[in-house]
Protein backbone atom coordinates (compact mmCIF):
# COMPACT_ATOMS: atom_id res chain seq x y z
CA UNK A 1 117.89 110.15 100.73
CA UNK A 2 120.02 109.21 103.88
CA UNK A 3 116.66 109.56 105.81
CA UNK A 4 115.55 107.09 104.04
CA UNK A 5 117.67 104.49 103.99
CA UNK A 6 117.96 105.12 107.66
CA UNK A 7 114.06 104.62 108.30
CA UNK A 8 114.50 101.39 106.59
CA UNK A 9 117.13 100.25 108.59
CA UNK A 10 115.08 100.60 111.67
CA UNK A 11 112.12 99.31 109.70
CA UNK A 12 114.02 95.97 109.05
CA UNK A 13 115.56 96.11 112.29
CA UNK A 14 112.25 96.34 114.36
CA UNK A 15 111.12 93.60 111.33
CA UNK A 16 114.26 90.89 112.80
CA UNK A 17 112.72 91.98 116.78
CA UNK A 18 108.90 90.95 114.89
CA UNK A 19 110.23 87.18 113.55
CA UNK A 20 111.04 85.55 116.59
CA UNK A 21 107.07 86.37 117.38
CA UNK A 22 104.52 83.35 117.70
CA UNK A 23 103.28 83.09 114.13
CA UNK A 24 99.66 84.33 113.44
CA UNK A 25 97.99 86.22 110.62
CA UNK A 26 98.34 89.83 112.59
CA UNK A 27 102.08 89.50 112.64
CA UNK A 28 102.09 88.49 109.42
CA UNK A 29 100.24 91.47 108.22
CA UNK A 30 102.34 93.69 110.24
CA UNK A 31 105.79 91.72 108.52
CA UNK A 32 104.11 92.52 105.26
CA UNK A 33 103.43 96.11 105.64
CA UNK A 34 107.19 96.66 107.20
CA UNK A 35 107.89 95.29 104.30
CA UNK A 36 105.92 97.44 102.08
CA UNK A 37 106.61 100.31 103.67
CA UNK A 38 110.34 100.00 103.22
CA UNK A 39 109.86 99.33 99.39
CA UNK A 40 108.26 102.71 99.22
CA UNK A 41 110.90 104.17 101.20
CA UNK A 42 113.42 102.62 98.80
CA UNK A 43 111.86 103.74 95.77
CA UNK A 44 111.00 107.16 97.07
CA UNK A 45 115.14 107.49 98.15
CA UNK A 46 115.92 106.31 94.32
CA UNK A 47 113.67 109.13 93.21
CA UNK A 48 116.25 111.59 95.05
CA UNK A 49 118.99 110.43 93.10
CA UNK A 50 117.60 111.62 89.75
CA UNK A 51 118.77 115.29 90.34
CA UNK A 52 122.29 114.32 91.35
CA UNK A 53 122.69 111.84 88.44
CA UNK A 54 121.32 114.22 86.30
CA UNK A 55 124.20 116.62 87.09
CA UNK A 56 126.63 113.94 87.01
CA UNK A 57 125.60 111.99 83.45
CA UNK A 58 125.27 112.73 80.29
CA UNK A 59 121.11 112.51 79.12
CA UNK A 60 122.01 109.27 76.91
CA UNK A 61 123.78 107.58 79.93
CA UNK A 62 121.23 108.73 82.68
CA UNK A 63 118.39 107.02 80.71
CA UNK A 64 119.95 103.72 80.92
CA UNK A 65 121.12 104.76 84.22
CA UNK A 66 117.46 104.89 85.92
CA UNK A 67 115.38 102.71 83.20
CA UNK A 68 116.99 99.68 84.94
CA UNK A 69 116.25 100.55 88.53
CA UNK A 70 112.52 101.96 87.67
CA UNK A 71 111.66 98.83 85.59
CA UNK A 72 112.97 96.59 87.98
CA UNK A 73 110.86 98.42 90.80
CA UNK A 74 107.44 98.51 88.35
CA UNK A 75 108.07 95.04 87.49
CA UNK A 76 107.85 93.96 91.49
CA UNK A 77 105.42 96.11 92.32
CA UNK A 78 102.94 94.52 89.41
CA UNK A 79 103.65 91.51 90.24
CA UNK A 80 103.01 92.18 93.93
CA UNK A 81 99.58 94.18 93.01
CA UNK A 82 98.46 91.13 91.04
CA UNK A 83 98.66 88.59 93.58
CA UNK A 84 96.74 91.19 96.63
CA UNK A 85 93.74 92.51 93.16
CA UNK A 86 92.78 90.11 91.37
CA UNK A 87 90.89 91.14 88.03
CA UNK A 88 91.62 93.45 85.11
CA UNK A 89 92.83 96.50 86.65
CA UNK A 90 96.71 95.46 86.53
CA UNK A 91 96.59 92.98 83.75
């Protein structure tokens, strides 16, 4: 989990170096998968927590515990998918 959250500190640090870059549509892609990448990272570090927070919560708390952060993260990542598909498959 702490491996993580320190790839995506170097992933948004390297991300802040990228910015100050002349602006063309290969930077941009590259800004965009940093950008990915560290989403996965973040949701893949959440997905650590689960064992811990079970130990630590009772099974009715733990639900609402993690049902807000998952939904929130399937929610953006929909959205996100829609835009880059087009068509049926996420609708």
């Amino acid at each position: 989990m702490i491996l993580s959250r320190i790839a995506q500190f170097i992933l948004f640090a390297g991300l802040t170096l990228l910015i100050r870059l002349p602006a063309t549509f290969s930077l941009f892609l590259v800004l965009l998968m940093i950008n990915i990448i560290s989403d996965c990272l973040g949701a893949y570090g959440g997905g650590l927590q689960l064992p811990l927070l079970r130990r630590l919560l009772p099974e009715e708390a733990l639900d609402e515990a993690m049902g807000f952060s998952n939904g929130y993260t399937k929610r953006w990542c929909k959205s996100f998918f829609k835009v880059l598909v087009p068509g049926p498959l996420f609708y």
